[in-house]
PDB file of N, CA and C in Angstrom:
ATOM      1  N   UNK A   1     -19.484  24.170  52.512  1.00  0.00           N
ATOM      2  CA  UNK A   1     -18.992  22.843  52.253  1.00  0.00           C
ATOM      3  C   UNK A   1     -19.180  22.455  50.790  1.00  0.00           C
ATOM      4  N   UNK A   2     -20.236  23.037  50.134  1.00  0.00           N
ATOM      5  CA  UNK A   2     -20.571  22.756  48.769  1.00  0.00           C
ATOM      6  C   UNK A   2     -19.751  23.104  47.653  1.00  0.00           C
ATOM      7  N   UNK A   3     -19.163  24.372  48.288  1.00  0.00           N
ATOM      8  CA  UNK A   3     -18.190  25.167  47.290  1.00  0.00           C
ATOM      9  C   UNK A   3     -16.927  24.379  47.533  1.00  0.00           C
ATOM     10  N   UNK A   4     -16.328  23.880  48.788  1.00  0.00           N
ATOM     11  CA  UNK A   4     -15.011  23.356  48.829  1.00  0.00           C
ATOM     12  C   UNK A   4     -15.260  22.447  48.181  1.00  0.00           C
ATOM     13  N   UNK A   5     -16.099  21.276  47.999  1.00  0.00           N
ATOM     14  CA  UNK A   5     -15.948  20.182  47.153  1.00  0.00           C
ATOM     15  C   UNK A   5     -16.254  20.491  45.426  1.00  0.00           C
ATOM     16  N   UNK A   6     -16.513  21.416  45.222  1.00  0.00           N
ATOM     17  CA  UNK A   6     -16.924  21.892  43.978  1.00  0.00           C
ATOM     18  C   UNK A   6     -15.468  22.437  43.657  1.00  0.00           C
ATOM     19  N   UNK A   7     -14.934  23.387  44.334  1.00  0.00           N
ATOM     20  CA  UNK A   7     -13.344  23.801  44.000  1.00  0.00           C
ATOM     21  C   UNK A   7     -12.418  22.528  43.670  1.00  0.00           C
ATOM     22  N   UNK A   8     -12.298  21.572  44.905  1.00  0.00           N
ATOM     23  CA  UNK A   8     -11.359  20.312  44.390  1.00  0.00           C
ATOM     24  C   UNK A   8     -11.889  19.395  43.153  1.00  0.00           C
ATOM     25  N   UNK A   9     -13.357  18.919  43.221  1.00  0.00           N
ATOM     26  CA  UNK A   9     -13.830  18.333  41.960  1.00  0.00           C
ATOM     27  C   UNK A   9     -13.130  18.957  40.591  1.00  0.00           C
ATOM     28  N   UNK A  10     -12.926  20.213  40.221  1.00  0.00           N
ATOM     29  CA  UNK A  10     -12.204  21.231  38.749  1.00  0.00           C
ATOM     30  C   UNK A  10     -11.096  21.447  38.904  1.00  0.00           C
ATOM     31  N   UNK A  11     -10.066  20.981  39.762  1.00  0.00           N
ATOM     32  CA  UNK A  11      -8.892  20.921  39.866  1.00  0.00           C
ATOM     33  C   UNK A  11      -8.200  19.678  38.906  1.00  0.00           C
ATOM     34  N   UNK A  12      -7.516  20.057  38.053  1.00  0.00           N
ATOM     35  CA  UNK A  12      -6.791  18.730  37.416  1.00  0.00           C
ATOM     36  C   UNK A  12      -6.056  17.810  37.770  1.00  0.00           C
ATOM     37  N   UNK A  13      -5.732  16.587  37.807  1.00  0.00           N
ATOM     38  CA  UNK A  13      -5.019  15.938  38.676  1.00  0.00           C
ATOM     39  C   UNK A  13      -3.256  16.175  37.793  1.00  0.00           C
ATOM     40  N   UNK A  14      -2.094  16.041  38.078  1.00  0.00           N
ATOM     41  CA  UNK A  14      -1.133  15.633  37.554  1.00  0.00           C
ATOM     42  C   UNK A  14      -0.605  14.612  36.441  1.00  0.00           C
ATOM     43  N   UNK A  15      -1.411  13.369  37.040  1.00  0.00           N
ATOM     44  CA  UNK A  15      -0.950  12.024  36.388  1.00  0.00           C
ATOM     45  C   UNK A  15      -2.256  12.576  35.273  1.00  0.00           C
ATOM     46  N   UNK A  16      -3.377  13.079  35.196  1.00  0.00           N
ATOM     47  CA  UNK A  16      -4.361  12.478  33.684  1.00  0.00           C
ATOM     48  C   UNK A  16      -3.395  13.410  32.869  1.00  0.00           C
ATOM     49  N   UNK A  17      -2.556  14.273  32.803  1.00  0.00           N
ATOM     50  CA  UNK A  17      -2.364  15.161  31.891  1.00  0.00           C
ATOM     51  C   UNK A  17      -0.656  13.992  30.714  1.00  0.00           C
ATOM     52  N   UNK A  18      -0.050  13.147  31.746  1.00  0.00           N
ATOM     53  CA  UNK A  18       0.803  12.396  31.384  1.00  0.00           C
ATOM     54  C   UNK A  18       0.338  11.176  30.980  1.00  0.00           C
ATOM     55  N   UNK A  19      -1.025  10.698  31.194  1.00  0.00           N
ATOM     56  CA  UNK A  19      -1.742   9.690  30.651  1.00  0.00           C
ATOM     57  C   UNK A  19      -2.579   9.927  29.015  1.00  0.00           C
ATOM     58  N   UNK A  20      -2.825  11.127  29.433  1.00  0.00           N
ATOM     59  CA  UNK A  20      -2.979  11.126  27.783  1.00  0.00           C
ATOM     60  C   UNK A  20      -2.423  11.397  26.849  1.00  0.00           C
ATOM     61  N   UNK A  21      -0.962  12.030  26.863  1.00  0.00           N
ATOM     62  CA  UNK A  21       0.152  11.410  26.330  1.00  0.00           C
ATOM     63  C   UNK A  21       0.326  10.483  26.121  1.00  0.00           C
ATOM     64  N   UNK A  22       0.123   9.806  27.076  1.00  0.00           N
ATOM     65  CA  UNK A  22       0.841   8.201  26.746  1.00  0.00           C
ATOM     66  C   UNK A  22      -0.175   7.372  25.512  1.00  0.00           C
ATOM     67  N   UNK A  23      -1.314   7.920  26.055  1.00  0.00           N
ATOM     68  CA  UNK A  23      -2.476   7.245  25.424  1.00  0.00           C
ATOM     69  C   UNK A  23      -2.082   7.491  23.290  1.00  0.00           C
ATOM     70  N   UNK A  24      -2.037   8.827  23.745  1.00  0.00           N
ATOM     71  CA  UNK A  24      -2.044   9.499  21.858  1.00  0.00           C
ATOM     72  C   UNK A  24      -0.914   8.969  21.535  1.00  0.00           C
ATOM     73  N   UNK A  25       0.454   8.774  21.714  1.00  0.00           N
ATOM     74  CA  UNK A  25       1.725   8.245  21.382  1.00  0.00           C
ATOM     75  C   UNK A  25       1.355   6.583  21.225  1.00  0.00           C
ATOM     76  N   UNK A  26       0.712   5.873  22.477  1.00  0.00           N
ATOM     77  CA  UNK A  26       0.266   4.758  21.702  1.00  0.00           C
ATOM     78  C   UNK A  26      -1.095   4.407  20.547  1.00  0.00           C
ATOM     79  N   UNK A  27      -1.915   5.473  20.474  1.00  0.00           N
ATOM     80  CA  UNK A  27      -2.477   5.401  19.204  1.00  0.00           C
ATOM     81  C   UNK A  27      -1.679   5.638  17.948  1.00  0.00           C
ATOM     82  N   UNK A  28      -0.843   6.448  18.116  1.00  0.00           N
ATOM     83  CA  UNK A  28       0.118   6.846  16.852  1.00  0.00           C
ATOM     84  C   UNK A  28       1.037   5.351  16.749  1.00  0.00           C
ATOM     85  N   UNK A  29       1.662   5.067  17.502  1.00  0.00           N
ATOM     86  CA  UNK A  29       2.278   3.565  17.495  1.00  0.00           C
ATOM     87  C   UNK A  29       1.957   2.584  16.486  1.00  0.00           C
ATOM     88  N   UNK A  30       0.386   2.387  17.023  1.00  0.00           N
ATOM     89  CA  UNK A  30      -0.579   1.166  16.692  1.00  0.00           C
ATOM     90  C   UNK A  30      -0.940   1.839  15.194  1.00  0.00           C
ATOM     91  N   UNK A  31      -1.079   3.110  14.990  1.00  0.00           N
ATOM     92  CA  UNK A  31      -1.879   2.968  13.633  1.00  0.00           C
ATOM     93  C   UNK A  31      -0.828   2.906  12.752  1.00  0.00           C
ATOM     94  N   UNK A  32       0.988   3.058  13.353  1.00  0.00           N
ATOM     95  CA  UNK A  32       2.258   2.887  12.596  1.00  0.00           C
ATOM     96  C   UNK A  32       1.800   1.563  12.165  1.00  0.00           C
ATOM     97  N   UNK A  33       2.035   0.854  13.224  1.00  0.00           N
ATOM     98  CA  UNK A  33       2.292  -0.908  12.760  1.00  0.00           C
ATOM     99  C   UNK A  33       1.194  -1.589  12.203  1.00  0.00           C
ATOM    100  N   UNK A  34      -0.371  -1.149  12.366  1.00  0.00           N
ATOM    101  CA  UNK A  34      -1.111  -1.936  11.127  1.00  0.00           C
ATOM    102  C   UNK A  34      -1.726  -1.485   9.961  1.00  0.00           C
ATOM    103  N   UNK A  35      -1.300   0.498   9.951  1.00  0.00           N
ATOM    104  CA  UNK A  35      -1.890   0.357   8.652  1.00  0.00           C
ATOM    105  C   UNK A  35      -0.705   1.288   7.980  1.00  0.00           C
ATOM    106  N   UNK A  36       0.469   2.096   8.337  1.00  0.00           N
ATOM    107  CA  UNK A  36       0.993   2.916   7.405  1.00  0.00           C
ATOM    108  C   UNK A  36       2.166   1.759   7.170  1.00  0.00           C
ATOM    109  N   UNK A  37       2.836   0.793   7.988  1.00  0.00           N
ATOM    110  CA  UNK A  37       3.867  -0.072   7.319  1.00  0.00           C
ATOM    111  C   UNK A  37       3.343  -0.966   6.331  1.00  0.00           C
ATOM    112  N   UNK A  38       2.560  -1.282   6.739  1.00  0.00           N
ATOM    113  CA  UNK A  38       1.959  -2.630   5.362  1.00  0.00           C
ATOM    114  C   UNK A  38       2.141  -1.900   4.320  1.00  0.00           C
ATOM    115  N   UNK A  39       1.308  -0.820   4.260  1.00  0.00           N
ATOM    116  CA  UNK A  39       1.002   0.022   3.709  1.00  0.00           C
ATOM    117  C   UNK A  39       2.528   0.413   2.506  1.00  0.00           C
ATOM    118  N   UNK A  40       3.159   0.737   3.547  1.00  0.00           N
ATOM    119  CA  UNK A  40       4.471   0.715   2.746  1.00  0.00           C
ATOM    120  C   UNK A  40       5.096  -0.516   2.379  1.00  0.00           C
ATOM    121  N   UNK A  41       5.262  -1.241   2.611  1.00  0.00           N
ATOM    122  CA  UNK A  41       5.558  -2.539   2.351  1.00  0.00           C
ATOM    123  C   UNK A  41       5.120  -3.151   1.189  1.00  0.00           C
ATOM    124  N   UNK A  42       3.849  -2.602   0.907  1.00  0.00           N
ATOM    125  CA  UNK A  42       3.168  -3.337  -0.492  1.00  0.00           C
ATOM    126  C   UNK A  42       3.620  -2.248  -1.635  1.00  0.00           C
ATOM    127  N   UNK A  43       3.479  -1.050  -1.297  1.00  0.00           N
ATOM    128  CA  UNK A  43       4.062  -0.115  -1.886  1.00  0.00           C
ATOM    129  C   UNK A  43       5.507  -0.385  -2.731  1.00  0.00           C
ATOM    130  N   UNK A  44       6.672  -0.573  -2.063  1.00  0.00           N
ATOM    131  CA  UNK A  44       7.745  -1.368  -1.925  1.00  0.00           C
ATOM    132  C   UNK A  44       7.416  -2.528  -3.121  1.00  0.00           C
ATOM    133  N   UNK A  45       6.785  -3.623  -2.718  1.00  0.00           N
ATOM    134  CA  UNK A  45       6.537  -4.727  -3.393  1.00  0.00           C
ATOM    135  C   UNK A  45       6.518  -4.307  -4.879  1.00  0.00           C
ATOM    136  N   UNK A  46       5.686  -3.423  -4.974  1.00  0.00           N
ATOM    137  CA  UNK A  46       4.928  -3.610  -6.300  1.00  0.00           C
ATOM    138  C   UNK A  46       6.012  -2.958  -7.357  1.00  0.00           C
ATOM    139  N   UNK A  47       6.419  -1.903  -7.026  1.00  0.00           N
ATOM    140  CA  UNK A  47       7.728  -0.609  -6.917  1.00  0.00           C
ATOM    141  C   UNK A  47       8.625  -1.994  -7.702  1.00  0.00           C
ATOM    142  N   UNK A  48       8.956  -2.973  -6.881  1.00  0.00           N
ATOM    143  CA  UNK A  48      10.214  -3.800  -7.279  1.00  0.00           C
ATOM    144  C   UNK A  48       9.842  -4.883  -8.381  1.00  0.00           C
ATOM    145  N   UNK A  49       8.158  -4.901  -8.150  1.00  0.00           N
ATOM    146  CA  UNK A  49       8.138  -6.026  -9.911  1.00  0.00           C
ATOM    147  C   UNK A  49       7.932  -5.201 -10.673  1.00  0.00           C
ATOM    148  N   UNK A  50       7.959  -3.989 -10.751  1.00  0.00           N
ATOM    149  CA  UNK A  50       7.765  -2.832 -11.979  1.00  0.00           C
ATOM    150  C   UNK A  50       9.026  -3.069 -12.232  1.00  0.00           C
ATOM    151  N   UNK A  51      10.111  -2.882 -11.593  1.00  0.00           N
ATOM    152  CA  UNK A  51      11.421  -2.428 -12.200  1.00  0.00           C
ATOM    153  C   UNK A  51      11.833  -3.844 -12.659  1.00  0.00           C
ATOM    154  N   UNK A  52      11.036  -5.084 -12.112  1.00  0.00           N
ATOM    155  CA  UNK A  52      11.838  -6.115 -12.859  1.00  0.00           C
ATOM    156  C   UNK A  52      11.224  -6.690 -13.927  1.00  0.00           C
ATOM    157  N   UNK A  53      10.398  -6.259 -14.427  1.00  0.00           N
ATOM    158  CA  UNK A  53       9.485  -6.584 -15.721  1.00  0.00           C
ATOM    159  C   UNK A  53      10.392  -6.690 -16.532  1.00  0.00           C
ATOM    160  N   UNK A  54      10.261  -8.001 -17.283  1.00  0.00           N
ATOM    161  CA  UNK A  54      11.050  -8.777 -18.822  1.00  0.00           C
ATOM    162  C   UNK A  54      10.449  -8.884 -19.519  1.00  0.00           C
ATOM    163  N   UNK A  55      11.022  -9.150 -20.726  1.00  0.00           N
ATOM    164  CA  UNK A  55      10.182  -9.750 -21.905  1.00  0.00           C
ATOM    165  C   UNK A  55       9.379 -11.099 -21.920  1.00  0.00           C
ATOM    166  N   UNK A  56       8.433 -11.615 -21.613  1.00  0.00           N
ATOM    167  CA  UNK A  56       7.976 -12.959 -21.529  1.00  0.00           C
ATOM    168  C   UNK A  56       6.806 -13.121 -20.212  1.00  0.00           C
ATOM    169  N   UNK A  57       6.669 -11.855 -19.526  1.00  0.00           N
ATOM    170  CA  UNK A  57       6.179 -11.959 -18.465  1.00  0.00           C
ATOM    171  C   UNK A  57       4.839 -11.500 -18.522  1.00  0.00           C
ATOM    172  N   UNK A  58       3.657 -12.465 -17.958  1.00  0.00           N
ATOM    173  CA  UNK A  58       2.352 -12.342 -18.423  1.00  0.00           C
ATOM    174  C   UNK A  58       2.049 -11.299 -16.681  1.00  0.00           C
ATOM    175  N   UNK A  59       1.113 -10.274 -17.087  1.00  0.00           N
ATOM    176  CA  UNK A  59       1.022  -9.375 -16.197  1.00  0.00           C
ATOM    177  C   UNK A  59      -0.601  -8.669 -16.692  1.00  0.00           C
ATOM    178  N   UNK A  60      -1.061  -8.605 -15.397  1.00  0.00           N
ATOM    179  CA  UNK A  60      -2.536  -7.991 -15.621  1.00  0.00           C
ATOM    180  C   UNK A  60      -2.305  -6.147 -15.258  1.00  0.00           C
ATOM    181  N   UNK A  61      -3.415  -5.274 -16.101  1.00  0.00           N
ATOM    182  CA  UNK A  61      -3.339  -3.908 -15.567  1.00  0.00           C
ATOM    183  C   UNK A  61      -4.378  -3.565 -14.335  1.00  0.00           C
ATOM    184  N   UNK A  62      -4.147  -2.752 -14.451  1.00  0.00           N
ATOM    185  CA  UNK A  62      -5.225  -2.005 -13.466  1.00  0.00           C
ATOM    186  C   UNK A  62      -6.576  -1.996 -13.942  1.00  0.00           C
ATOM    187  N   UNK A  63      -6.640  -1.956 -15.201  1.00  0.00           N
ATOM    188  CA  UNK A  63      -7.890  -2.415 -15.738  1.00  0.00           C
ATOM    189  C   UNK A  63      -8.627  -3.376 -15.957  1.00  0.00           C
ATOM    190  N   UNK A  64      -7.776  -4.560 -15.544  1.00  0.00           N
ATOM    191  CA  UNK A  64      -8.113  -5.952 -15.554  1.00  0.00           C
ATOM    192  C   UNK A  64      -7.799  -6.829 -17.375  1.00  0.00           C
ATOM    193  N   UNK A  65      -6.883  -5.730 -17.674  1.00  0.00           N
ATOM    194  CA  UNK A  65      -6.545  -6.521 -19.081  1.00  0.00           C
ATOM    195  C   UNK A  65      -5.278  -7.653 -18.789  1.00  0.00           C
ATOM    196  N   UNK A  66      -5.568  -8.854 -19.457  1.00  0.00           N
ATOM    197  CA  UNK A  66      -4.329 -10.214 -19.434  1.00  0.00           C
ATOM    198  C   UNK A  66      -3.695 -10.063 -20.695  1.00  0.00           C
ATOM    199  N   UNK A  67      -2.200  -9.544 -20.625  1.00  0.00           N
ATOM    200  CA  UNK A  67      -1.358  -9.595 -21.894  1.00  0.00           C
ATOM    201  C   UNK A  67       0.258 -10.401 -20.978  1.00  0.00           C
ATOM    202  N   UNK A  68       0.771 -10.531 -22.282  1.00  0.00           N
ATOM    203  CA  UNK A  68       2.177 -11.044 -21.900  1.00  0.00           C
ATOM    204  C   UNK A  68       3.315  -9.702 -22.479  1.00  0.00           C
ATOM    205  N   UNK A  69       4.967  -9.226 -21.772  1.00  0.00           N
ATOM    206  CA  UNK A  69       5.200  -8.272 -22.300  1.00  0.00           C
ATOM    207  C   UNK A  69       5.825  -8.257 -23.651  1.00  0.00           C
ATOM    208  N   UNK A  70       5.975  -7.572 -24.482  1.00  0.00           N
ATOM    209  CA  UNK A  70       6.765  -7.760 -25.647  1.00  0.00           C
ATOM    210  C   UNK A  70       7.720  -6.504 -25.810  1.00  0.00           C
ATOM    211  N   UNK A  71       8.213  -5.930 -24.998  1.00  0.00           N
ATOM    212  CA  UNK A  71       9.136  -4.681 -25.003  1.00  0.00           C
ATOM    213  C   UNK A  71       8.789  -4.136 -23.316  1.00  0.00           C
ATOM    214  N   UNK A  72       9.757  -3.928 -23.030  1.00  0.00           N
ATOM    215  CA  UNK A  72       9.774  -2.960 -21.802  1.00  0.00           C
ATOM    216  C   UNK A  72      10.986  -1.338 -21.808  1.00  0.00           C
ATOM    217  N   UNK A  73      10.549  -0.790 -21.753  1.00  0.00           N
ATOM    218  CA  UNK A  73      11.004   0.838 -21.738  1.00  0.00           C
ATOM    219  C   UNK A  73      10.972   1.473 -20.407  1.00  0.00           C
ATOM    220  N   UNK A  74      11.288   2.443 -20.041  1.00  0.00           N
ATOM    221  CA  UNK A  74      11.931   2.976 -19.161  1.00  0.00           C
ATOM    222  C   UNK A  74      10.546   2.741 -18.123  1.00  0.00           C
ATOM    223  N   UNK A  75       9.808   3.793 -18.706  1.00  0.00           N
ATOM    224  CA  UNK A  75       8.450   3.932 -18.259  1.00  0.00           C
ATOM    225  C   UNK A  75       7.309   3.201 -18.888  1.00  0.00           C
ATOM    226  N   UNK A  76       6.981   2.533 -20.137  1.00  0.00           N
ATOM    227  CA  UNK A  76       6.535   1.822 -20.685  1.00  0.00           C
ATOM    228  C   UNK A  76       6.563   0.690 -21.007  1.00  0.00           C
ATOM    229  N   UNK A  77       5.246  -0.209 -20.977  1.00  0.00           N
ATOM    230  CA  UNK A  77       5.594  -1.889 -21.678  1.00  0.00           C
ATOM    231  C   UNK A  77       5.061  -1.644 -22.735  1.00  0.00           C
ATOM    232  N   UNK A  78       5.006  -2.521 -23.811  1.00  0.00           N
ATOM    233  CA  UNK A  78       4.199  -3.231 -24.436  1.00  0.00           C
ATOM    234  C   UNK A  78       3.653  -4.160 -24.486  1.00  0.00           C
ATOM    235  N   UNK A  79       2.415  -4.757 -24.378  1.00  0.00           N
ATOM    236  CA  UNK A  79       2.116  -6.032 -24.140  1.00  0.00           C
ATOM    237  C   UNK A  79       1.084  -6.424 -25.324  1.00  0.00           C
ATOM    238  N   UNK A  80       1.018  -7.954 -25.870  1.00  0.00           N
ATOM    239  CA  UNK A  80       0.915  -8.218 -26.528  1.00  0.00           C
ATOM    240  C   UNK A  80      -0.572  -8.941 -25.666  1.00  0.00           C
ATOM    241  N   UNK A  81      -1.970  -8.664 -26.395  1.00  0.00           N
ATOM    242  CA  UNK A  81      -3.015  -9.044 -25.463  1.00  0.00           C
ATOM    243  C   UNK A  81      -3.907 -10.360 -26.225  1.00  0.00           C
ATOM    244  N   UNK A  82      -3.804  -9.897 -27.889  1.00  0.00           N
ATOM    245  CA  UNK A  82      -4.854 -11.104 -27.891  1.00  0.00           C
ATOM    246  C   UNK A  82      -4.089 -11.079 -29.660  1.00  0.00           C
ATOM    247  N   UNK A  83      -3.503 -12.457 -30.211  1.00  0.00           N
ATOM    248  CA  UNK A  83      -2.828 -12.252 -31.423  1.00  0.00           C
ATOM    249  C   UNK A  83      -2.147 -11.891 -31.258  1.00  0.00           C
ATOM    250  N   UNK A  84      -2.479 -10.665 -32.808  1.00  0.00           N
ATOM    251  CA  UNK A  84      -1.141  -9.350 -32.705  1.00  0.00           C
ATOM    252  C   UNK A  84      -1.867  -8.044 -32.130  1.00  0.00           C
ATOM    253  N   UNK A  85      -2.658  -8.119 -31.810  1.00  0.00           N
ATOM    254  CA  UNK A  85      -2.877  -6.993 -30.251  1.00  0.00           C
ATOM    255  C   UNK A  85      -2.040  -6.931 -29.411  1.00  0.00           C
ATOM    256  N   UNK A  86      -1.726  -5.427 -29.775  1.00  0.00           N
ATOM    257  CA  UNK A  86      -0.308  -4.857 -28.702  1.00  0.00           C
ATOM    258  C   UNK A  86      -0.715  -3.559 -28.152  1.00  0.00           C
ATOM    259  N   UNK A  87      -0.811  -3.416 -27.047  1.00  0.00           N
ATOM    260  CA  UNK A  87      -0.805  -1.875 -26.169  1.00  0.00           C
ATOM    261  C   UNK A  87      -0.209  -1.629 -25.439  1.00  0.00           C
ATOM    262  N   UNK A  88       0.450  -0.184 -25.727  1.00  0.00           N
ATOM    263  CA  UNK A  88       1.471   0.514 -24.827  1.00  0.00           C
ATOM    264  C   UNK A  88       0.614   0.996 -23.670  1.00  0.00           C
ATOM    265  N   UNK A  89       1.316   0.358 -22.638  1.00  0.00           N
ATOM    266  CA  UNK A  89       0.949   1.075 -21.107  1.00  0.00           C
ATOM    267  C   UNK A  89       1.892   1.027 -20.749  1.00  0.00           C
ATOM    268  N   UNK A  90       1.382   2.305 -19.460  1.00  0.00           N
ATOM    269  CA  UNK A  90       2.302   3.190 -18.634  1.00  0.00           C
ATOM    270  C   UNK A  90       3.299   1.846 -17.475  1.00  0.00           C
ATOM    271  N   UNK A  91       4.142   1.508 -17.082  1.00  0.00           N
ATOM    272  CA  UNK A  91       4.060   0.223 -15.602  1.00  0.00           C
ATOM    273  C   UNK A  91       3.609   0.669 -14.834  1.00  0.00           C
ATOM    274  N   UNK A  92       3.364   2.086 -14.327  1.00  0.00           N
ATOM    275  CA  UNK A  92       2.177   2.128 -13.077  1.00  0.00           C
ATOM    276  C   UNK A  92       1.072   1.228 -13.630  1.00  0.00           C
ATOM    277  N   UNK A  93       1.211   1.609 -14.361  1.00  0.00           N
ATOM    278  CA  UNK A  93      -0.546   0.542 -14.999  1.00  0.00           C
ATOM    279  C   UNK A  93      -0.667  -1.036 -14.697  1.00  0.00           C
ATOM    280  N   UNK A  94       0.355  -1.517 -14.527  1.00  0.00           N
ATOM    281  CA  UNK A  94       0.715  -3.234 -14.170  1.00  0.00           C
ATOM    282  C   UNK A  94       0.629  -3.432 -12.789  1.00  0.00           C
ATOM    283  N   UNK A  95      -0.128  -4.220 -12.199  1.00  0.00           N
ATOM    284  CA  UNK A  95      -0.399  -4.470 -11.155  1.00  0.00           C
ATOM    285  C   UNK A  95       0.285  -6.077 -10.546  1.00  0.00           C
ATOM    286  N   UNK A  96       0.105  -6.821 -11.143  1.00  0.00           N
ATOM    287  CA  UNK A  96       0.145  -7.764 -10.633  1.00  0.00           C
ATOM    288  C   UNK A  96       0.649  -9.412 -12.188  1.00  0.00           C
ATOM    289  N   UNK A  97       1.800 -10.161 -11.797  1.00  0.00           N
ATOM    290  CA  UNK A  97       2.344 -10.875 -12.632  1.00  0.00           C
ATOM    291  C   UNK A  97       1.547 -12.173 -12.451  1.00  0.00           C
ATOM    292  N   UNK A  98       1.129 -12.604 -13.400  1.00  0.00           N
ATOM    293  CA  UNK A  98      -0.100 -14.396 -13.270  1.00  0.00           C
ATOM    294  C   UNK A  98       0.522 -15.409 -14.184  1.00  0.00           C
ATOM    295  N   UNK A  99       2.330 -14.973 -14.411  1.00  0.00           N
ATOM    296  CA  UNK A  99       2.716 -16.426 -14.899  1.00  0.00           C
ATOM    297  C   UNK A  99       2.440 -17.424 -13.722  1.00  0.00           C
ATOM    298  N   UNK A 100       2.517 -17.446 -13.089  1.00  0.00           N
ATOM    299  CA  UNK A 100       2.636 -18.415 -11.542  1.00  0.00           C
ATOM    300  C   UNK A 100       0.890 -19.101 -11.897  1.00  0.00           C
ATOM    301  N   UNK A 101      -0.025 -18.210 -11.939  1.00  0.00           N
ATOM    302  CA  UNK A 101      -0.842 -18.646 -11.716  1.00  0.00           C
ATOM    303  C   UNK A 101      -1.698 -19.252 -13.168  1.00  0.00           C
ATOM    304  N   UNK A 102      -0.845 -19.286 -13.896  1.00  0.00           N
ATOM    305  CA  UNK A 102      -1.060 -19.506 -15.595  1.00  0.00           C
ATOM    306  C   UNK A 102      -0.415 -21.064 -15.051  1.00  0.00           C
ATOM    307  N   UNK A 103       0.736 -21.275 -14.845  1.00  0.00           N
ATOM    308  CA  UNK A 103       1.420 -22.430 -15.121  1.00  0.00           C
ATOM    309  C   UNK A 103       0.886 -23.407 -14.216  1.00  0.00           C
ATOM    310  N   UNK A 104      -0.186 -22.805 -12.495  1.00  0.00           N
ATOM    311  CA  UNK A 104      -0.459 -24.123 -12.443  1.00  0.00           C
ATOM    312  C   UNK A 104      -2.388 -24.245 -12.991  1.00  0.00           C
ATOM    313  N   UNK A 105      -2.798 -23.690 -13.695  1.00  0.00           N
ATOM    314  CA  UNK A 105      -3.475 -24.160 -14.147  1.00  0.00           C
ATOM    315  C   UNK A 105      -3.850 -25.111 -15.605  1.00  0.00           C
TER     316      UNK A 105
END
């Protein structure tokens, strides 16, 4: 009697083998929608104020430097940081635009 219940106990059932499918397809789902779309999405974002960088536009780097631009090039700004302090950086290097946050202070 010990062995028959020991034989059915290691038998696999049908349904766990389609449940954990289901399970891994909805982990893959969930880690789509809160971390690889944002993810892309900001990606996206940033992608589109690079390409729209003008002349006049105050923009911080990655380094935490505050200049305004004074030339923009394909791949390069110039920004004008303190006077006539001017440094060429790369626009990957530009992170983020603070006229907005210049004008309401």
């Amino acid at each position: 009697m010990n062995a028959m219940m020991l034989l059915q106990a290691t038998q696999p059932t049908g349904g766990s083998s389609w449940s954990m499918w289901i399970m891994l397809i909805l982990i893959f789902v969930v880690m789509y929608f809160f971390m690889i779309r944002p993810q892309r999405k900001q990606q996206k974002e940033l992608q589109n104020f690079r390409n729209s960088l003008k002349k006049g536009d105050k923009v911080v780097t990655v380094g935490g430097i505050y200049g305004e631009i004074v030339e923009v090039n394909e791949k390069t700004a110039l920004i004008r940081v303190d006077g006539d302090t001017k440094l060429r950086v790369d626009k990957n290097g530009l992170v983020r635009d603070y006229s907005t946050d210049a004008q309401q202070q």
